[in-house]
C-alpha atoms as a PDB file:
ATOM      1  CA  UNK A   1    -139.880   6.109  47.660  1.00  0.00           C
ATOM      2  CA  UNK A   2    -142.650   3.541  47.098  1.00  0.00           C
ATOM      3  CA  UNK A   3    -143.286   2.809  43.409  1.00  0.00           C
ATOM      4  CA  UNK A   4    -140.420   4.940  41.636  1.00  0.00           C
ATOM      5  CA  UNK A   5    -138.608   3.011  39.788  1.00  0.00           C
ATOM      6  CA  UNK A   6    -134.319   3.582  39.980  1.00  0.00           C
ATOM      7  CA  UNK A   7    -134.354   3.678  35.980  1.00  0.00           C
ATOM      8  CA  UNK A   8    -136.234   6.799  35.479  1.00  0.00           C
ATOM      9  CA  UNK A   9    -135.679   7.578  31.898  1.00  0.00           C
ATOM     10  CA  UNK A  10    -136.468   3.741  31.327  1.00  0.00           C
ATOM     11  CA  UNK A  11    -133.905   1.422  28.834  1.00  0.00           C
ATOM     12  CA  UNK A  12    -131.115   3.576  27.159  1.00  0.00           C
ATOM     13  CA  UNK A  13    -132.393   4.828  23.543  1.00  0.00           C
ATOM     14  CA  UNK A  14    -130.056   3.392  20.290  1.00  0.00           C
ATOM     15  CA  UNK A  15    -130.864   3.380  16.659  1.00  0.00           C
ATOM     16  CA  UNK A  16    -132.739   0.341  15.727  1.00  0.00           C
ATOM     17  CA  UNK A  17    -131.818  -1.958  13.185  1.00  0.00           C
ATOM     18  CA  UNK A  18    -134.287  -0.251  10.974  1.00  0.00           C
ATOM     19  CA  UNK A  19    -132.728   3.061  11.248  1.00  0.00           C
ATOM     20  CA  UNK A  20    -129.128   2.366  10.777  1.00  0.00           C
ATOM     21  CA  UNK A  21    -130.243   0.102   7.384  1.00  0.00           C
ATOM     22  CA  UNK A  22    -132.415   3.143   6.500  1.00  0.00           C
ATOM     23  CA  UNK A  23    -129.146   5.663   6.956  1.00  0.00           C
ATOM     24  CA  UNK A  24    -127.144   3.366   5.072  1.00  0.00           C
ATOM     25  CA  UNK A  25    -129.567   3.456   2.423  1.00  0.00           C
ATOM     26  CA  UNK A  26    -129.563   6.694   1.824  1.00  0.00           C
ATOM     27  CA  UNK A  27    -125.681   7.105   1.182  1.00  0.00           C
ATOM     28  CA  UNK A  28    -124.713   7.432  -2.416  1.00  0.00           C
ATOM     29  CA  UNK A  29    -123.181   4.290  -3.887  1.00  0.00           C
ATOM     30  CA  UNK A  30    -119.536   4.108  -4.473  1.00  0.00           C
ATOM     31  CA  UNK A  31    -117.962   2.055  -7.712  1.00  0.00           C
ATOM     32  CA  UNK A  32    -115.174   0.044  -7.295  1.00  0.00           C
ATOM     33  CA  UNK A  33    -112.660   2.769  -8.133  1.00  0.00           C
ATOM     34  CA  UNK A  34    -114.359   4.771  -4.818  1.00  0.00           C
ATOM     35  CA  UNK A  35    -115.881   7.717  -7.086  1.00  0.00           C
ATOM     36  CA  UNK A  36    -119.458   8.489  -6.679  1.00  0.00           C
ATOM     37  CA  UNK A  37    -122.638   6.765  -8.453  1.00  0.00           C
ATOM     38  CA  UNK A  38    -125.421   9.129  -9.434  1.00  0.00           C
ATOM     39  CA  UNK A  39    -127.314   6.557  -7.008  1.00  0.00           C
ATOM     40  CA  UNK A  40    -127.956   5.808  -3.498  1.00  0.00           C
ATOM     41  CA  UNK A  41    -127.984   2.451  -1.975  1.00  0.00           C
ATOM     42  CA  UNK A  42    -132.288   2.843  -1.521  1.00  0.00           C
ATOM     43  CA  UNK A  43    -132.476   3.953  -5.252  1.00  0.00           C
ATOM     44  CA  UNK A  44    -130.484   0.783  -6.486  1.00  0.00           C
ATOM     45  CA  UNK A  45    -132.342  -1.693  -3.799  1.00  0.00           C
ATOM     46  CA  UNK A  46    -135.405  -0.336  -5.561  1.00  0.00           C
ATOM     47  CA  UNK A  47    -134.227  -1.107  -8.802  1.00  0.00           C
ATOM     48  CA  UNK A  48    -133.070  -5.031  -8.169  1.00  0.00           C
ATOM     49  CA  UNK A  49    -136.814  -5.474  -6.281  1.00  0.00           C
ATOM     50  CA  UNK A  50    -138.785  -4.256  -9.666  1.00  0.00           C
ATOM     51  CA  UNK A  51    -136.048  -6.010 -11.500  1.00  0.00           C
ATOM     52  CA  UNK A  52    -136.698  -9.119  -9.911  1.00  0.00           C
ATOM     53  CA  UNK A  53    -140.659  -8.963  -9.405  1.00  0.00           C
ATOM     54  CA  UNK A  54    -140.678  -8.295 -13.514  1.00  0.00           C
ATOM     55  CA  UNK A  55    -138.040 -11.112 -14.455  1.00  0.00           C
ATOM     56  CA  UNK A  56    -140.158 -13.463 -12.716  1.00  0.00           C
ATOM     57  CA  UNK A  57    -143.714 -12.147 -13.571  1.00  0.00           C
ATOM     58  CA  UNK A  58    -145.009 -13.083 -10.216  1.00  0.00           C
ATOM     59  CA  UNK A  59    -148.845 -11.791  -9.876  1.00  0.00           C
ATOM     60  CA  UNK A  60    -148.378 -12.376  -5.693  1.00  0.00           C
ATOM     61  CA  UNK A  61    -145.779 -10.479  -5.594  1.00  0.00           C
ATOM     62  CA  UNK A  62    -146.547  -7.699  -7.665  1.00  0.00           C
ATOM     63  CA  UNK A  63    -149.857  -7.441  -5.956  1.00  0.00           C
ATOM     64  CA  UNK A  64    -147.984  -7.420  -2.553  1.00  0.00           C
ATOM     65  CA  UNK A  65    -145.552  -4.424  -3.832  1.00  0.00           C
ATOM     66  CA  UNK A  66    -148.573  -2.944  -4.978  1.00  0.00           C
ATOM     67  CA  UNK A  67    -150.574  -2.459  -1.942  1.00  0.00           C
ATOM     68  CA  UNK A  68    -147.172  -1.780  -0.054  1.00  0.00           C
ATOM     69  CA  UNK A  69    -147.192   1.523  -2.643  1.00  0.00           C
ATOM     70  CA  UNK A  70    -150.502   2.597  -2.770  1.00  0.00           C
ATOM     71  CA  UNK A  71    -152.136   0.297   0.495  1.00  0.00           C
ATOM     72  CA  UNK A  72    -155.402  -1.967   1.365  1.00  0.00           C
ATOM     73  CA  UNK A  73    -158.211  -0.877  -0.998  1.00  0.00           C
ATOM     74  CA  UNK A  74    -160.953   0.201   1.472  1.00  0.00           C
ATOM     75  CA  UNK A  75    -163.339  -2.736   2.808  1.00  0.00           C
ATOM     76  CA  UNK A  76    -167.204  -2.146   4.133  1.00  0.00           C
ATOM     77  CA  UNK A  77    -167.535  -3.335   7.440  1.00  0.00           C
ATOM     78  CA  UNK A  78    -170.889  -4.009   9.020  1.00  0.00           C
ATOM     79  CA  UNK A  79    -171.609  -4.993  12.427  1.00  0.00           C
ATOM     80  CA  UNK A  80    -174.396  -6.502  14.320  1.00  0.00           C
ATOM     81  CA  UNK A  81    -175.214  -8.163  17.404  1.00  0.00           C
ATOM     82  CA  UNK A  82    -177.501 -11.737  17.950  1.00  0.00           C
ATOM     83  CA  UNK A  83    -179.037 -12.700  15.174  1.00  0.00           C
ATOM     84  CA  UNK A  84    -178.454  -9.967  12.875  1.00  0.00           C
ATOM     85  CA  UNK A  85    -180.022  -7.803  15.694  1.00  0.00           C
ATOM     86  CA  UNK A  86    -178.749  -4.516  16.255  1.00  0.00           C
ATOM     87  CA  UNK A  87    -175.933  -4.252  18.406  1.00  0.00           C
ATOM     88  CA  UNK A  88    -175.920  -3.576  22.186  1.00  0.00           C
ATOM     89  CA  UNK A  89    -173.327  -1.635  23.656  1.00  0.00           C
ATOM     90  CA  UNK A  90    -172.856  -1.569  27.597  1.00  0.00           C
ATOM     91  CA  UNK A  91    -170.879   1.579  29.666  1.00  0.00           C
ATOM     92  CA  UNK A  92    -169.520   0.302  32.767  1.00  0.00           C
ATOM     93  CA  UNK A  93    -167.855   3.528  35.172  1.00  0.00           C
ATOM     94  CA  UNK A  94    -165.082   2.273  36.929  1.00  0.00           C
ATOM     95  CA  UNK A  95    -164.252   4.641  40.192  1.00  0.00           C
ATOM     96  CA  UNK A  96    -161.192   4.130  42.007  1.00  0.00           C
ATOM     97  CA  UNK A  97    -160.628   4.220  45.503  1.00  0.00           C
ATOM     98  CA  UNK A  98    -158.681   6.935  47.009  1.00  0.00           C
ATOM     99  CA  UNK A  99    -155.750   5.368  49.374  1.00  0.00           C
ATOM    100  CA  UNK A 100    -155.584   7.551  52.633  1.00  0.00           C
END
């Protein structure tokens, strides 16, 4: 029929790249010998990032880590139209036509 599409369910879903690093993450690190570390793989990528952003004392990236943690601080927006004027805001209705 007109306008249905022979892929219904659209592109096949798979993990993203993001997921699978994410589940690999979250695995507990293995030593050399193959036994267990009291760690996983997120735990000890956390560690070398804070080890790093202290060894080099970098203010832009500690700033960056920090507002990945806690986020933006919150900003004041004001808006206005012409001239500082106040601000005119237009509805337009859109009706469609119904195809017999």
């Amino acid at each position: 029929p007109k306008g249905v599409s022979g892929n219904i369910d659209g592109r096949t879903k798979r993990k993203t790249l993001t997921e699978i690093i994410y589940a690999q993450l979250e695995k507990q690190l293995l030593d050399k010998n193959g036994k267990k570390i009291n760690k996983t793989g997120l735990e000890n990528l956390g560690a070398l990032v804070l080890q790093m952003v202290f060894e080099k004392k970098d203010k832009d990236i500690m700033k960056e880590l920090w507002h990945y943690l806690d986020g933006m601080p919150k900003q004041k927006l004001e808006h206005t139209g012409d001239e500082d004027g106040p601000m005119i805001i237009e509805v337009v209705e859109h009706h469609e036509k119904k195809h017999e």
